[in-house]
PDB file of N, CA and C in Angstrom:
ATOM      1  N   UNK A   1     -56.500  72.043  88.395  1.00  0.00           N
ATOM      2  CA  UNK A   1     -57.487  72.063  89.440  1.00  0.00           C
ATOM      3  C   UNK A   1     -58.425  70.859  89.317  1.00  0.00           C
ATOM      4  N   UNK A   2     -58.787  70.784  88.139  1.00  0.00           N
ATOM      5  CA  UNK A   2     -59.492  69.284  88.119  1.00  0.00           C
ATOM      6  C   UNK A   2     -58.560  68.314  88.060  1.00  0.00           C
ATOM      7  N   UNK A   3     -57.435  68.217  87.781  1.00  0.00           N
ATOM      8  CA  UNK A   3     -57.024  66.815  88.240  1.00  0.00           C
ATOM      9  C   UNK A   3     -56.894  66.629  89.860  1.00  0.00           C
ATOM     10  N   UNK A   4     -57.237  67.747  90.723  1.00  0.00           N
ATOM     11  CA  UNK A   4     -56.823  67.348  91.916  1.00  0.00           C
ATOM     12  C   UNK A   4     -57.915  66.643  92.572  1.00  0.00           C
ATOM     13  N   UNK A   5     -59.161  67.449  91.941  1.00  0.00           N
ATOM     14  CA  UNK A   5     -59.998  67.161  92.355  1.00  0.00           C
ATOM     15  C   UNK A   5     -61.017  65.605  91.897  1.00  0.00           C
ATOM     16  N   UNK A   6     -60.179  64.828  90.625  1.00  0.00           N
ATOM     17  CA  UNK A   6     -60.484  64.180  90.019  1.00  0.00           C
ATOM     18  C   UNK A   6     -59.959  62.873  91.169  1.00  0.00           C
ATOM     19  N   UNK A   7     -58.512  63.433  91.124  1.00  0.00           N
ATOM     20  CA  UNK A   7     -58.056  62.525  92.301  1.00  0.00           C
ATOM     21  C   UNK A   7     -58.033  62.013  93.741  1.00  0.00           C
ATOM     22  N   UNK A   8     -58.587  63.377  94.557  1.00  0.00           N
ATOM     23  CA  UNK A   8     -59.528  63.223  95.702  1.00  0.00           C
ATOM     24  C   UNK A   8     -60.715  62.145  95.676  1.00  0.00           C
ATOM     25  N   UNK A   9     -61.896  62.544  94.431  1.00  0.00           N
ATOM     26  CA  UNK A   9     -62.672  61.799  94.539  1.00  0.00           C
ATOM     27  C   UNK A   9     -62.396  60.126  94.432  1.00  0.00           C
ATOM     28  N   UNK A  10     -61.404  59.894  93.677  1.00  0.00           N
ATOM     29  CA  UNK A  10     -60.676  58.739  93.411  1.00  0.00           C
ATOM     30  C   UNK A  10     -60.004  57.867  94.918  1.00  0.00           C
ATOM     31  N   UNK A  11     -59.632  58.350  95.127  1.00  0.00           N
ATOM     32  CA  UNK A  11     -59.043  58.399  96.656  1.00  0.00           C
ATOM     33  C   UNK A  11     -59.614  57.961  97.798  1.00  0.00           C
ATOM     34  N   UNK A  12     -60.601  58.742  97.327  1.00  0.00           N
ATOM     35  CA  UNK A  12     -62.122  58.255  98.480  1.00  0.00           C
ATOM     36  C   UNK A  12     -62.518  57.681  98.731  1.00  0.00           C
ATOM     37  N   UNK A  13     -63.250  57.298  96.742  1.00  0.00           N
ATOM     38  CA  UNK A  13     -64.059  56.050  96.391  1.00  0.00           C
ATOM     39  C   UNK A  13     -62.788  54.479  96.832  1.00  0.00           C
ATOM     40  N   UNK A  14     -61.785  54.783  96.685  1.00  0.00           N
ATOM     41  CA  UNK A  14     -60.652  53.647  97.053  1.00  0.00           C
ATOM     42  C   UNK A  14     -60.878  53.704  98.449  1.00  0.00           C
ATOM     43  N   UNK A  15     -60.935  54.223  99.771  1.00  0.00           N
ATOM     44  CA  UNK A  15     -60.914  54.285 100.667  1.00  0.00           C
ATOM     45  C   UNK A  15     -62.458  53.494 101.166  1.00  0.00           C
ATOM     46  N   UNK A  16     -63.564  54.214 100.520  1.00  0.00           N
ATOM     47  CA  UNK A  16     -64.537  53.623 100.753  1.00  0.00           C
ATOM     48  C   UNK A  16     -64.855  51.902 100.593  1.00  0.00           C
ATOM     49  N   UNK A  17     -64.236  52.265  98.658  1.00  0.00           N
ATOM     50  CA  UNK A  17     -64.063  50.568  98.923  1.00  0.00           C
ATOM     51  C   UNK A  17     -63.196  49.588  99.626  1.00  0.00           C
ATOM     52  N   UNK A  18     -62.342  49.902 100.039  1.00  0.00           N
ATOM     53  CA  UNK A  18     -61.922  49.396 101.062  1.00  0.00           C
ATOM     54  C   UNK A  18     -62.144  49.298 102.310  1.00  0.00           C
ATOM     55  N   UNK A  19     -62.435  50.037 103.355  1.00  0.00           N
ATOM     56  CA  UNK A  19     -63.228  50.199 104.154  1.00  0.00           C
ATOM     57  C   UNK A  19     -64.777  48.759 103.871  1.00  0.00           C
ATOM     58  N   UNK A  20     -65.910  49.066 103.392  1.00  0.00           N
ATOM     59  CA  UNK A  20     -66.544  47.937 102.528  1.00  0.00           C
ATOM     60  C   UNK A  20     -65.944  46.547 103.062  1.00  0.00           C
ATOM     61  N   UNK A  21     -65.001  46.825 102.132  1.00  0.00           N
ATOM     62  CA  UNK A  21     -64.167  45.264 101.922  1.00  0.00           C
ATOM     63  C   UNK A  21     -64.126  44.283 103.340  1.00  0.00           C
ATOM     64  N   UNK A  22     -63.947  45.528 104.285  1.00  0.00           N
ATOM     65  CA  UNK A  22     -63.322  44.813 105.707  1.00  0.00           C
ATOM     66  C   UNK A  22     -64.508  44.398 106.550  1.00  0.00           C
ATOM     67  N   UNK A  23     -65.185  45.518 106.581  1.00  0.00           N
ATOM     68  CA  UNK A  23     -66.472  45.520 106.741  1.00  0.00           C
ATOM     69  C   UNK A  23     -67.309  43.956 106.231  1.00  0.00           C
ATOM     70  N   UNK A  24     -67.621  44.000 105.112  1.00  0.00           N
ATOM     71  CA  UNK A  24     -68.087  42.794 104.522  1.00  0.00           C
ATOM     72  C   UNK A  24     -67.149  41.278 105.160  1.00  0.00           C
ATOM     73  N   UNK A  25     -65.552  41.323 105.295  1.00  0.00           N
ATOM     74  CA  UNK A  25     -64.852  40.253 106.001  1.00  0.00           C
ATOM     75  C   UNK A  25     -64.401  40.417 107.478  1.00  0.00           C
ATOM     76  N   UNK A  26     -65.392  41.418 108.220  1.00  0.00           N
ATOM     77  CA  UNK A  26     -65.783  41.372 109.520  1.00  0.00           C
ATOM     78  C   UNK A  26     -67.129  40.342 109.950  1.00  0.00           C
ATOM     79  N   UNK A  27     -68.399  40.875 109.320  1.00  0.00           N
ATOM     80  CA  UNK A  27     -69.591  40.017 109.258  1.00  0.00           C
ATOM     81  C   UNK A  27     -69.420  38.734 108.866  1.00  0.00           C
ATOM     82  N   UNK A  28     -68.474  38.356 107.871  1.00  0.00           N
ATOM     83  CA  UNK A  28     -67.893  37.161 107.049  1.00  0.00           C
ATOM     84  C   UNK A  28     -67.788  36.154 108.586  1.00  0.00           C
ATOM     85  N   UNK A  29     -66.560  36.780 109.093  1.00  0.00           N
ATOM     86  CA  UNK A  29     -65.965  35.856 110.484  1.00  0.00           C
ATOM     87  C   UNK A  29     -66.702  35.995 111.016  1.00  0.00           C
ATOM     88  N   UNK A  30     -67.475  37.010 111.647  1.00  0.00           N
ATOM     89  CA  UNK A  30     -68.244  36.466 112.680  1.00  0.00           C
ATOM     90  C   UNK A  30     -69.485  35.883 112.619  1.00  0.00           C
ATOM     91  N   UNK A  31     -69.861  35.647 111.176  1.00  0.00           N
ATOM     92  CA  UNK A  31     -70.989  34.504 110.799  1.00  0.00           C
ATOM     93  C   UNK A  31     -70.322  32.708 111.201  1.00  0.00           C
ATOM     94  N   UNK A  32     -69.029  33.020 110.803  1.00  0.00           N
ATOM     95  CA  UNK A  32     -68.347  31.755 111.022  1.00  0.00           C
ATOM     96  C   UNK A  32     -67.826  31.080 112.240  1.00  0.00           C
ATOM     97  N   UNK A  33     -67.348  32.377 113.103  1.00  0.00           N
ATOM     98  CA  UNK A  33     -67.066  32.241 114.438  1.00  0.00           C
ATOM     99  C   UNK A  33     -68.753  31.566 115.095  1.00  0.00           C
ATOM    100  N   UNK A  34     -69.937  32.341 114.954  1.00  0.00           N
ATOM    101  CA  UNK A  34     -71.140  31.708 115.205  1.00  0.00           C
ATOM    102  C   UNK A  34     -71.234  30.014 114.856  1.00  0.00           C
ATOM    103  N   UNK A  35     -71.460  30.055 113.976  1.00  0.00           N
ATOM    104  CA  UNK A  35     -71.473  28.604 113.175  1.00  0.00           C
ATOM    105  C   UNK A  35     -70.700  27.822 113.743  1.00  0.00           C
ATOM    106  N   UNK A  36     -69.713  28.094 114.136  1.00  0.00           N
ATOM    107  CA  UNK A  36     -68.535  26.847 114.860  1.00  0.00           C
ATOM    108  C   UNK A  36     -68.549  27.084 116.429  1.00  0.00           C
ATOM    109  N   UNK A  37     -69.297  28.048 116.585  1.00  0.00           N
ATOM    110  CA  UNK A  37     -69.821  27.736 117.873  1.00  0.00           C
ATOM    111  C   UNK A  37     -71.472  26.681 118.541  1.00  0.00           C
ATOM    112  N   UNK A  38     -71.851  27.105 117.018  1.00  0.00           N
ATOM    113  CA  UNK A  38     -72.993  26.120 117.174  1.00  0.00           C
ATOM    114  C   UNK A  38     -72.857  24.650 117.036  1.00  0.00           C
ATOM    115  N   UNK A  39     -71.816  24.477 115.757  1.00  0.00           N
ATOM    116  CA  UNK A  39     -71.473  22.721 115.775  1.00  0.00           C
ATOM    117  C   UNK A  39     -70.909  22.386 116.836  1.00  0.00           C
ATOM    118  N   UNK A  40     -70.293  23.038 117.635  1.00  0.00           N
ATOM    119  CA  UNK A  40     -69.525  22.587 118.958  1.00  0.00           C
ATOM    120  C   UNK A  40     -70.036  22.015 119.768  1.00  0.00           C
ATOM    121  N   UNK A  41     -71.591  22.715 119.988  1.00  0.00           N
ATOM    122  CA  UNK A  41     -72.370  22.995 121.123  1.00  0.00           C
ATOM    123  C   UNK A  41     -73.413  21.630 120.789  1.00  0.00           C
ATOM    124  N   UNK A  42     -73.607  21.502 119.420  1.00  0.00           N
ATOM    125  CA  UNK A  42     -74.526  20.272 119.115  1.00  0.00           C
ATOM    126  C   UNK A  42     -73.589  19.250 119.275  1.00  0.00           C
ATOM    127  N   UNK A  43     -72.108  19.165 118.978  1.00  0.00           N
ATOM    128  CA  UNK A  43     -71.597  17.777 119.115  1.00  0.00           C
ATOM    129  C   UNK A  43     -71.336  17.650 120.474  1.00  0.00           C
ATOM    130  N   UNK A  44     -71.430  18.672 121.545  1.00  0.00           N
ATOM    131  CA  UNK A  44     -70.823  18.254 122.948  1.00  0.00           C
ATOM    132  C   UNK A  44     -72.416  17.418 123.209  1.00  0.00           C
ATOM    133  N   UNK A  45     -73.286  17.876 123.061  1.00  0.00           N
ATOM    134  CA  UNK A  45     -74.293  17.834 123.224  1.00  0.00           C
ATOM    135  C   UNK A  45     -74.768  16.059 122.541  1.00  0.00           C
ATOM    136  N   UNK A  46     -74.385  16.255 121.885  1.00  0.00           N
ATOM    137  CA  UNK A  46     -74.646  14.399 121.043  1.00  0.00           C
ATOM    138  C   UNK A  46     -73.686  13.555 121.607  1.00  0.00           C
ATOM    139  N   UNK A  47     -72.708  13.777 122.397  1.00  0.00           N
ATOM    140  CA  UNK A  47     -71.460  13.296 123.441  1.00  0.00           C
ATOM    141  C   UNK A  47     -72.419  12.592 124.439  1.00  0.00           C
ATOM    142  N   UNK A  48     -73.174  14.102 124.850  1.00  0.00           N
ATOM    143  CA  UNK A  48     -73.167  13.669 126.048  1.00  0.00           C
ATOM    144  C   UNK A  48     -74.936  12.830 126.304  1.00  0.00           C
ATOM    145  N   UNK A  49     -75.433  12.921 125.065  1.00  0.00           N
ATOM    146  CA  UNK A  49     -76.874  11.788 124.989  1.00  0.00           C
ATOM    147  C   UNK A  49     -75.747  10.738 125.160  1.00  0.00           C
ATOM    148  N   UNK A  50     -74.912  10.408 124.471  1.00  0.00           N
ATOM    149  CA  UNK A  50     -74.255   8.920 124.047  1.00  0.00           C
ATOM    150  C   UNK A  50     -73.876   8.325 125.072  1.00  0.00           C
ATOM    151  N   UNK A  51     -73.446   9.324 125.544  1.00  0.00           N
ATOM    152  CA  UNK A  51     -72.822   8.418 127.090  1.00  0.00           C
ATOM    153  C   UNK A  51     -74.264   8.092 128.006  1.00  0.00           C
ATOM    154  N   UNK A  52     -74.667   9.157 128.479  1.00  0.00           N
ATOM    155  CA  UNK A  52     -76.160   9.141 129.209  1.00  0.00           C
ATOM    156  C   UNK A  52     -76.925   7.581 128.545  1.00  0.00           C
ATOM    157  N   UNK A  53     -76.807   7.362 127.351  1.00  0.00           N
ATOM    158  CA  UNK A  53     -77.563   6.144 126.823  1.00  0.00           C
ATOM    159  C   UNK A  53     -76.779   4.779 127.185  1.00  0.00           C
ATOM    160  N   UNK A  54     -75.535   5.163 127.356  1.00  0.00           N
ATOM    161  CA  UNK A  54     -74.750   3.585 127.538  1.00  0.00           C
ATOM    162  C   UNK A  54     -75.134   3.214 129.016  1.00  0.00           C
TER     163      UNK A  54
END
């Protein structure tokens, strides 16, 4: 009886940490997806001073 129950909790805590895991490399990408939307937006943006200046 306690090993079943030893192993449930085991099970869990694996589930949880995993779960976590994805979680944590969900926020991951979409910090990054942000970020490369921002350099985009500053280099179209420094494009288009450059030309405007010539």
């Amino acid at each position: 009886m306690a090993d079943n129950y030893l192993e449930k909790k085991y099970e869990s805590y694996l589930e949880r940490k995993e779960a976590e895991k994805r979680a944590k490399c969900r926020i991951w990408r979409k910090r990054l997806d942000e970020y490369r939307k921002r350099i985009e937006s500053e280099q179209d943006s420094r494009k288009e001073n450059t030309e405007n200046n010539r």
